[in-house]
C-alpha atoms as a PDB file:
ATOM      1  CA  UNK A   1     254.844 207.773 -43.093  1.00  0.00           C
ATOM      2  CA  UNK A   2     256.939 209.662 -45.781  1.00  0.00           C
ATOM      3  CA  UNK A   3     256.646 210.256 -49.495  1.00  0.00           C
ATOM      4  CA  UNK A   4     259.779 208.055 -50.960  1.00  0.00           C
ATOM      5  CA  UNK A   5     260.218 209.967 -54.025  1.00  0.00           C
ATOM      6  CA  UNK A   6     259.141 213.021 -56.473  1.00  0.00           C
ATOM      7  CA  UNK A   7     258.854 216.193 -55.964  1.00  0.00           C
ATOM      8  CA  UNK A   8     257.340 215.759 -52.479  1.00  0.00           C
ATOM      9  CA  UNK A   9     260.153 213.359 -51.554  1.00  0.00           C
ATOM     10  CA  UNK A  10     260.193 213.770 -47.371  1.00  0.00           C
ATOM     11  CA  UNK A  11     256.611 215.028 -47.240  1.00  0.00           C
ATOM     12  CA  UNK A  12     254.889 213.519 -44.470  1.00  0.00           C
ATOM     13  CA  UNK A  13     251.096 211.946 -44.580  1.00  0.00           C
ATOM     14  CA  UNK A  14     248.674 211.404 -42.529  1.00  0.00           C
ATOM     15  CA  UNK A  15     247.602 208.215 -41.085  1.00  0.00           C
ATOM     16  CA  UNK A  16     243.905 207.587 -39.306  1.00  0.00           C
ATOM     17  CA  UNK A  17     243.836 205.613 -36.193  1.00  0.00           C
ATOM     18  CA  UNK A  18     241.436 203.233 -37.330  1.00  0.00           C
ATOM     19  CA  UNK A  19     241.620 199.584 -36.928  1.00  0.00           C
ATOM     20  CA  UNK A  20     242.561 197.415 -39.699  1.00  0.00           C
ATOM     21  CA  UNK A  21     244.484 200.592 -41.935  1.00  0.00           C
ATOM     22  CA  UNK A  22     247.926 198.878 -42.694  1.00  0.00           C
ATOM     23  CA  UNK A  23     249.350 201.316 -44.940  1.00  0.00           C
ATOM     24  CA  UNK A  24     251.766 200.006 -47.181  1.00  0.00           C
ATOM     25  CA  UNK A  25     255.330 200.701 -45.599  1.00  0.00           C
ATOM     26  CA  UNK A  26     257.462 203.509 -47.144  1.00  0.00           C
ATOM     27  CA  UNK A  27     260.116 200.581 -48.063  1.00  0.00           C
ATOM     28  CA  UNK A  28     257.428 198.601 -49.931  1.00  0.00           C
ATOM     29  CA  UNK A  29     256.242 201.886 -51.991  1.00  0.00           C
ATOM     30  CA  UNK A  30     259.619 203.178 -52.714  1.00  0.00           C
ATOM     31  CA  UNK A  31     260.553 199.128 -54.429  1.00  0.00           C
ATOM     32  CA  UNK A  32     257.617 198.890 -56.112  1.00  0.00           C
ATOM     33  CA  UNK A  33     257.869 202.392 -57.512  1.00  0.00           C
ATOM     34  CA  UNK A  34     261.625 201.485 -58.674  1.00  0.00           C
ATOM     35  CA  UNK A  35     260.106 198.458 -60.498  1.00  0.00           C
ATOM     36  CA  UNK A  36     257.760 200.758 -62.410  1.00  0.00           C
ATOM     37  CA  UNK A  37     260.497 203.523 -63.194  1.00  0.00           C
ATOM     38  CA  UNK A  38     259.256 205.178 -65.996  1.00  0.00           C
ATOM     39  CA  UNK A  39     255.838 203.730 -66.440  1.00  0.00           C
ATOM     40  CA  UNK A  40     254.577 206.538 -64.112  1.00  0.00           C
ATOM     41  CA  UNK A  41     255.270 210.057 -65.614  1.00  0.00           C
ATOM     42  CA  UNK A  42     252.103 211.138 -67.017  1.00  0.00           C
ATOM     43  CA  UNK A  43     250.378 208.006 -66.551  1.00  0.00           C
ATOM     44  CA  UNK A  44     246.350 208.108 -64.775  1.00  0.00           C
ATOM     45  CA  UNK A  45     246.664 206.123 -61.832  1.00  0.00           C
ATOM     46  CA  UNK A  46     243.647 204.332 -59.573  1.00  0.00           C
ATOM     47  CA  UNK A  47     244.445 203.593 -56.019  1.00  0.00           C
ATOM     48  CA  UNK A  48     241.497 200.878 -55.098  1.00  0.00           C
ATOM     49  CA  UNK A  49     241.538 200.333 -51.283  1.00  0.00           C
ATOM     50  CA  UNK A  50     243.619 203.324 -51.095  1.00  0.00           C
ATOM     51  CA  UNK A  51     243.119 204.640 -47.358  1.00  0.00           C
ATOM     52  CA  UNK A  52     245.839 207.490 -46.822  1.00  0.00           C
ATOM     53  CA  UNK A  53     245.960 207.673 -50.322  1.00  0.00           C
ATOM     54  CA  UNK A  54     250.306 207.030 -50.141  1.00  0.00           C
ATOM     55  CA  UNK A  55     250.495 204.845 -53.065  1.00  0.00           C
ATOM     56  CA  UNK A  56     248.522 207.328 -55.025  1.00  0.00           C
ATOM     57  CA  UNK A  57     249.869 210.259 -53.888  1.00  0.00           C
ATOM     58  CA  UNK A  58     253.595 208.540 -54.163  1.00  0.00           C
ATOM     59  CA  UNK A  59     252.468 208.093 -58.293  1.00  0.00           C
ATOM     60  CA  UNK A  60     251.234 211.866 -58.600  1.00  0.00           C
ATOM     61  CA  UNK A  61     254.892 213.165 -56.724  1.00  0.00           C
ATOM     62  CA  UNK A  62     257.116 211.307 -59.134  1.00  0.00           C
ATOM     63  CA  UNK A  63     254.878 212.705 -62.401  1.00  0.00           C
ATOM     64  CA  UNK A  64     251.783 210.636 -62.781  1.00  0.00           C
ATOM     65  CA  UNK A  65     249.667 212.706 -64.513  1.00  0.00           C
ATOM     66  CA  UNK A  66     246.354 212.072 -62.770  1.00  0.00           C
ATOM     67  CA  UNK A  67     245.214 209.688 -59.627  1.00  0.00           C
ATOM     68  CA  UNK A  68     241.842 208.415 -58.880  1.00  0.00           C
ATOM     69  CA  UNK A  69     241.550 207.488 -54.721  1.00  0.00           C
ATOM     70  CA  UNK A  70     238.624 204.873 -53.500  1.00  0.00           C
ATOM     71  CA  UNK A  71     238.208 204.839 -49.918  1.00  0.00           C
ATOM     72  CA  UNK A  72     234.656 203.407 -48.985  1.00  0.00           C
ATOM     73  CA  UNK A  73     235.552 204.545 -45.055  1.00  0.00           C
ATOM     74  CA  UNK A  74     234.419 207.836 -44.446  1.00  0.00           C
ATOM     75  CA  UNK A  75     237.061 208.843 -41.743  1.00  0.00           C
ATOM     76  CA  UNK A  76     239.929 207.336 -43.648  1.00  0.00           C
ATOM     77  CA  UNK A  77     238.490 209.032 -46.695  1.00  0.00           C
ATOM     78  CA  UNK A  78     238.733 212.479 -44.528  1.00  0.00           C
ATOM     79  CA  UNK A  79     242.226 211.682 -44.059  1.00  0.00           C
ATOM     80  CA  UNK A  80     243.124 210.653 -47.288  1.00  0.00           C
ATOM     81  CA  UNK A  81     241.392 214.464 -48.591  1.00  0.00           C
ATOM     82  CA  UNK A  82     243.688 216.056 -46.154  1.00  0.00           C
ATOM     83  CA  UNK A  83     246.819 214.605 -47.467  1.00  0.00           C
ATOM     84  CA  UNK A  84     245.752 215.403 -50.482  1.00  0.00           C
ATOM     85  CA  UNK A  85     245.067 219.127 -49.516  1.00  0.00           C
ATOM     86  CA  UNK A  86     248.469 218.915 -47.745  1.00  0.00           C
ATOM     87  CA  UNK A  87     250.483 217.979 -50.352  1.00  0.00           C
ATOM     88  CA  UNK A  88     248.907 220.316 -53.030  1.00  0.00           C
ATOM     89  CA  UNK A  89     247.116 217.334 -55.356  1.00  0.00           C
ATOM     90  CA  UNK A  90     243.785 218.415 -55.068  1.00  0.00           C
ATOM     91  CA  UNK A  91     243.310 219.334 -59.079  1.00  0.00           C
ATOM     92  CA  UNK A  92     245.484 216.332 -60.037  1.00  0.00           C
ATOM     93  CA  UNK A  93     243.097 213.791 -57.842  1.00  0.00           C
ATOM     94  CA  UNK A  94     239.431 212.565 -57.334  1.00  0.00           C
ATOM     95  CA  UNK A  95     238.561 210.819 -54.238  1.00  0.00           C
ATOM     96  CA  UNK A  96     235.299 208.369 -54.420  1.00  0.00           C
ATOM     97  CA  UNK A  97     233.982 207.544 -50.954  1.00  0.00           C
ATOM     98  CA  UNK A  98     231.919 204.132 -52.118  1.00  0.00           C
ATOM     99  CA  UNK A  99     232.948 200.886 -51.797  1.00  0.00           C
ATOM    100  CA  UNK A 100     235.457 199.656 -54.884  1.00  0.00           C
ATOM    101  CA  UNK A 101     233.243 196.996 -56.558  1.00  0.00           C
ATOM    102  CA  UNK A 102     230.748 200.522 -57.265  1.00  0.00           C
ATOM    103  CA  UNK A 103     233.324 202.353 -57.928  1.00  0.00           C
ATOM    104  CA  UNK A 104     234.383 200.136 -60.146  1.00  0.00           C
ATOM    105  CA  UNK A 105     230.970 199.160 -62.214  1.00  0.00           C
ATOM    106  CA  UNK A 106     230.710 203.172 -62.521  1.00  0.00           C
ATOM    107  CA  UNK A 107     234.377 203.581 -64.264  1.00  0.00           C
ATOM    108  CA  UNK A 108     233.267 200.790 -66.605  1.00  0.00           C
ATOM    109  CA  UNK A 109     229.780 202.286 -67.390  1.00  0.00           C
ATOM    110  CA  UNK A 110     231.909 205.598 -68.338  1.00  0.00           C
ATOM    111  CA  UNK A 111     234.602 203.997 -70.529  1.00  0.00           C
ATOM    112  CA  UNK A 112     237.277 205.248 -68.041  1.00  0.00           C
ATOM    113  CA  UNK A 113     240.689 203.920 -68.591  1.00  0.00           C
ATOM    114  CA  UNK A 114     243.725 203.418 -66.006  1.00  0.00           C
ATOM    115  CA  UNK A 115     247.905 202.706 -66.661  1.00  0.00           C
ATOM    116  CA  UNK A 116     248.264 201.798 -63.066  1.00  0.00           C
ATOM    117  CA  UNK A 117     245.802 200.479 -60.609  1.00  0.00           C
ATOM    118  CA  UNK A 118     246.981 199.743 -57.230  1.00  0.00           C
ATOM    119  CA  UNK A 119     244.938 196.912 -55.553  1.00  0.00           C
ATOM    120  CA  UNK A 120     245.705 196.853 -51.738  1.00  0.00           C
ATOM    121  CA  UNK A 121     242.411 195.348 -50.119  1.00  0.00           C
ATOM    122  CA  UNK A 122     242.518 193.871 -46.614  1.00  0.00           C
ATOM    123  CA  UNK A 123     244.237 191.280 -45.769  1.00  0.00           C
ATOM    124  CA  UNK A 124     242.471 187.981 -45.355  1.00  0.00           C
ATOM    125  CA  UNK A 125     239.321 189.473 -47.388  1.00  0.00           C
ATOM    126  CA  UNK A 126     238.433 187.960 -50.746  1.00  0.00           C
ATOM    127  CA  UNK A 127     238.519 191.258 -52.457  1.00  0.00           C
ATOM    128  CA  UNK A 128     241.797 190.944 -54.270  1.00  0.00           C
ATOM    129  CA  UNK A 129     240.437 187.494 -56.404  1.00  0.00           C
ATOM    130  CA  UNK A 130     237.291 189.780 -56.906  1.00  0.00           C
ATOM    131  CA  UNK A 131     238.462 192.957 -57.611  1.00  0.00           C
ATOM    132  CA  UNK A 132     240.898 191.282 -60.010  1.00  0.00           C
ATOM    133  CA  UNK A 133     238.146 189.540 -62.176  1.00  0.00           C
ATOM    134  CA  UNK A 134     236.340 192.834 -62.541  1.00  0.00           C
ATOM    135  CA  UNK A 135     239.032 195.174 -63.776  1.00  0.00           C
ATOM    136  CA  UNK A 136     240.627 194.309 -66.655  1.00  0.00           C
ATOM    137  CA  UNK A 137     237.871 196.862 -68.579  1.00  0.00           C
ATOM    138  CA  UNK A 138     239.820 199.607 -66.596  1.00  0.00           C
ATOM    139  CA  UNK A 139     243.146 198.848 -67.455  1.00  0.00           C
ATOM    140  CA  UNK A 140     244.619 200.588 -70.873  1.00  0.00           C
ATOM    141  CA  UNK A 141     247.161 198.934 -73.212  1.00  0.00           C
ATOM    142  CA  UNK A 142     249.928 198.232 -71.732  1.00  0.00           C
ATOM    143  CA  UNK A 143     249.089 198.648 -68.053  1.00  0.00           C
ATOM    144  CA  UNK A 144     250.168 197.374 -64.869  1.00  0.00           C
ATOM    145  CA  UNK A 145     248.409 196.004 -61.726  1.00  0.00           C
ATOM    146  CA  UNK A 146     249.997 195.901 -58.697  1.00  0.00           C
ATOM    147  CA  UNK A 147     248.597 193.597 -55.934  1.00  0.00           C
ATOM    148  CA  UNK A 148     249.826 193.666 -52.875  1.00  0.00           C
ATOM    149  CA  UNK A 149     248.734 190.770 -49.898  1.00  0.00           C
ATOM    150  CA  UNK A 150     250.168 188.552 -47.054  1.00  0.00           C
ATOM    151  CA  UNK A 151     252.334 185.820 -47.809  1.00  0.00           C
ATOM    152  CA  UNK A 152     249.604 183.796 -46.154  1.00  0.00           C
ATOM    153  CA  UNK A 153     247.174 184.710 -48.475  1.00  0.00           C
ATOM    154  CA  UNK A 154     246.690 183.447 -51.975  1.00  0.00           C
ATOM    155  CA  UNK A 155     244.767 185.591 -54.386  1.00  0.00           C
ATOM    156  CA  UNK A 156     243.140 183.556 -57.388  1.00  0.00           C
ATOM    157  CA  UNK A 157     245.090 185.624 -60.676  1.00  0.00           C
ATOM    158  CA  UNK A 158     243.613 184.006 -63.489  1.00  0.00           C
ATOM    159  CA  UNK A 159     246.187 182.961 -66.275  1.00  0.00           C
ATOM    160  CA  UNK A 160     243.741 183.509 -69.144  1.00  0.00           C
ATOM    161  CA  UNK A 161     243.717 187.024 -68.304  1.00  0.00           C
ATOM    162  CA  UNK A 162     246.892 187.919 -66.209  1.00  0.00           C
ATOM    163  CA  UNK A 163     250.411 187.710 -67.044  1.00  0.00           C
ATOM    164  CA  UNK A 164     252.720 188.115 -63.500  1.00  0.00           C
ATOM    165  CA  UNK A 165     255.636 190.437 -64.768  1.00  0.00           C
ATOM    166  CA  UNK A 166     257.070 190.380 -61.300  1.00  0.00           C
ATOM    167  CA  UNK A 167     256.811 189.465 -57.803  1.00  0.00           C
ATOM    168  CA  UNK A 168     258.609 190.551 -54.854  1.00  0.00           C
ATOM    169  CA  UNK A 169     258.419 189.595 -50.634  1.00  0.00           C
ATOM    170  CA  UNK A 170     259.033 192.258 -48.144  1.00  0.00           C
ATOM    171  CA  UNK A 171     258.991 190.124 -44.956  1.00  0.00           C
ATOM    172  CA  UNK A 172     255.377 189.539 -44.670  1.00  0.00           C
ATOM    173  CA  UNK A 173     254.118 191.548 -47.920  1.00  0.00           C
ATOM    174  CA  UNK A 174     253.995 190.215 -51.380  1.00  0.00           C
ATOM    175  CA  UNK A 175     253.654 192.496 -54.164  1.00  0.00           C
ATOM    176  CA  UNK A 176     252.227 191.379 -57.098  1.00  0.00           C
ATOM    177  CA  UNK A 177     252.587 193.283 -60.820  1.00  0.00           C
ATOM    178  CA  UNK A 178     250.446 191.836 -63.152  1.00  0.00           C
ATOM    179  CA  UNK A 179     250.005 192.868 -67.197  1.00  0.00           C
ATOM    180  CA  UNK A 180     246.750 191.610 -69.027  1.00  0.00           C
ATOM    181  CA  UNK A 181     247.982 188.606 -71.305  1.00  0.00           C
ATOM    182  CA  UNK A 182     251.318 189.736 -72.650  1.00  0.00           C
ATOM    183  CA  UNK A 183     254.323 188.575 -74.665  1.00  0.00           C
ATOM    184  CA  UNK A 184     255.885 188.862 -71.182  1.00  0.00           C
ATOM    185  CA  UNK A 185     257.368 191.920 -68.730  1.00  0.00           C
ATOM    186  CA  UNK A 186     257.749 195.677 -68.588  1.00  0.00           C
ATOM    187  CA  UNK A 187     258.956 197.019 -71.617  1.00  0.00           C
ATOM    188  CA  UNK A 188     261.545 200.049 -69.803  1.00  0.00           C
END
């Protein structure tokens, strides 16, 4: 698995050999970083789920300003620190090793605010529908979710509370970006 684009475009990560870590293909993150464009330089980023960190560290090489990893797996968290280390990130990144509904209940107690938050929870698990009701404290004006599950799978996105800008299929993969109620898209 590569970084797509940035400054460490061609930079290779780490993956653990751990069951159930589907990292998200390097043709997924390099489209859904070409819908975002410019809504990543100097942006704070939170990568929920994030196991090797890629979508993360993909956000901090093309200019995001911060990143925020939550890996509640110990190994994969291990893993995710050394690409991290690898790559140089280590003073533009915080890695949380608890599970993402605490790690989300603590951002919210401190007021933190993110413009991107990656959601990429197992497949099959009801975490996306849950982790979506709890974050729209976290997300600043203007910011983007992007979900990403199995065409199988149907995550519950509240209208009331989610607007979805886009939506693209990569075989198997939906991605999902998602803006709290908005007058509708990205504004590039």
């Amino acid at each position: 698995m590569r970084i797509t684009g940035g400054t460490l475009k061609g930079r290779r990560l780490l993956v653990p050999k751990v069951p159930n870590i589907r990292p998200t293909t390097d043709r997924v993150r390099e489209s859904i970083f070409n819908v975002l464009r410019s809504r990543v330089e100097g942006r704070r980023v939170l990568d929920l789920f994030a196991g090797t960190g890629a979508l993360g560290i993909e956000a901090l090489s093309r200019g995001a300003s911060e990143a925020v990893f939550v890996e509640k797996d110990k190994k994969v968290s291990e893993i995710l620190r050394k690409n991290l280390t690898s790559c140089n990130l280590e003073n533009r990144s915080l890695v949380f090793t608890i599970p993402a509904e605490k790690a989300i209940s603590l951002f919210i107690k401190r007021s933190e605010k993110f413009h991107l938050i990656f959601l990429d929870p197992p497949y099959y698990s009801s975490f996306a529908s849950s982790t979506l009701a709890s974050i729209p404290p976290l997300l600043s004006d203007e910011g983007v979710v992007i979900v990403e599950h199995d065409v199988k799978e149907t995550p519950i996105i509240d209208e009331l509370t989610w607007d979805i800008v886009d939506r693209r299929l990569f075989g198997r993969t939906v991605v999902c970006f998602l803006e709290l109620n908005s007058d509708g898209g990205f504004s590039s």
